[in-house]
Protein backbone atom coordinates (compact mmCIF):
# COMPACT_ATOMS: atom_id res chain seq x y z
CA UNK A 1 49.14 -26.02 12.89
CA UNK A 2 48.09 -22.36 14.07
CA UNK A 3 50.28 -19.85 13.98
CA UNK A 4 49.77 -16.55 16.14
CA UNK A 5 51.73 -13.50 15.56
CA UNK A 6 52.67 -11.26 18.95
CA UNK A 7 55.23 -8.80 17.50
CA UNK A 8 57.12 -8.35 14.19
CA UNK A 9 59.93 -10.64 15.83
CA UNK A 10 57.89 -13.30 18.12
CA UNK A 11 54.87 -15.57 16.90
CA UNK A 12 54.15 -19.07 18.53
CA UNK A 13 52.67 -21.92 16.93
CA UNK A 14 50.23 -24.64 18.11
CA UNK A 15 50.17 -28.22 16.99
CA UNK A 16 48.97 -31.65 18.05
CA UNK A 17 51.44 -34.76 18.90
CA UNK A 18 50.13 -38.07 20.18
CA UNK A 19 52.55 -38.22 22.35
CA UNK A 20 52.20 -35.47 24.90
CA UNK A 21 49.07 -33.23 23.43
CA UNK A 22 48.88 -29.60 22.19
CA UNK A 23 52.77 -28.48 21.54
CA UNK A 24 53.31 -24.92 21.55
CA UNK A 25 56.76 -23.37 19.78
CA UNK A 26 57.63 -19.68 20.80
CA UNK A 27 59.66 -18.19 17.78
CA UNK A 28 61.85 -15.30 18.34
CA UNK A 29 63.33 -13.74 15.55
CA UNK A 30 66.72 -12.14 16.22
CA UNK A 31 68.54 -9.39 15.30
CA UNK A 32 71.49 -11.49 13.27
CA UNK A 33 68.55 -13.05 11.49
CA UNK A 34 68.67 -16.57 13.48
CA UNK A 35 65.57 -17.46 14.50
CA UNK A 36 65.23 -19.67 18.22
CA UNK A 37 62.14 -21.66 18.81
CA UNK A 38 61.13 -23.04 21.82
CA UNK A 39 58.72 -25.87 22.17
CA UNK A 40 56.67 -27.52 25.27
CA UNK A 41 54.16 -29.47 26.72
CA UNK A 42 53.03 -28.16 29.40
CA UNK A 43 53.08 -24.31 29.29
CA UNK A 44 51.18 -23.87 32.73
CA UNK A 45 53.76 -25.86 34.66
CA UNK A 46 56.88 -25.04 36.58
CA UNK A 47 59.97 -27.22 34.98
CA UNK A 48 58.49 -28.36 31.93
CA UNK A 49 60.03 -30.02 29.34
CA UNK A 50 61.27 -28.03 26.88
CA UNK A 51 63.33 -28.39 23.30
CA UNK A 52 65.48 -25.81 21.52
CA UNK A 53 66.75 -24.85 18.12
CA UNK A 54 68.03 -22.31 16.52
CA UNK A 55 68.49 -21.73 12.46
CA UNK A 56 68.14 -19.27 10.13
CA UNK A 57 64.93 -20.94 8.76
CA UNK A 58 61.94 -20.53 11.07
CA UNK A 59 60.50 -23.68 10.15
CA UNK A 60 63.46 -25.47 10.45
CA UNK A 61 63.80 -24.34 14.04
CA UNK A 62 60.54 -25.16 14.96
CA UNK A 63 61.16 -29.07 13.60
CA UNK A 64 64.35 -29.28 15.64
CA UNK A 65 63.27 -27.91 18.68
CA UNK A 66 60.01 -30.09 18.25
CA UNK A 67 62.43 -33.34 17.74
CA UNK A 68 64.50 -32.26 20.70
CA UNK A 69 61.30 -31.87 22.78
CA UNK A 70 60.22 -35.35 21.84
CA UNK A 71 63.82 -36.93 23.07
CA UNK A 72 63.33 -34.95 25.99
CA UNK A 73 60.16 -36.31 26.89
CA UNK A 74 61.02 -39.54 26.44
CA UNK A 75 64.44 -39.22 28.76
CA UNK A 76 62.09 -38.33 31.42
């Protein structure tokens, strides 16, 4: 997993599924604390799939958001 840090409240983090490729998770940390992470497939690509999360954990965000990508793909 490689993380890459873009400002004090938003990183993104690359990883490697077999089921769709290279994932990448945008993180945005919030002002309340609650961090959102957004995760996808295809970042080049109009309507891509996408999975959200939010928690107050980072890494718990970017698990959920990851599982909810992976339902997603497999709905469509």
């Amino acid at each position: 997993m490689e993380k890459r840090q873009i400002s004090e409240s938003f990183y993104q983090v690359k990883s490697r599924d077999r089921v769709g490729g290279t994932i990448r998770t945008d993180v945005f940390r919030l002002e309340s604390g609650i961090f959102e992470a957004f995760s996808s497939y295809r970042q080049d690509q109009d309507g891509s799939i996408v999975g959200f999360a939010t928690s107050f954990d980072d890494e718990y965000a970017i698990l959920q958001s990851r599982k909810a990508l992976r339902k997603e793909w497999k709905e469509n």
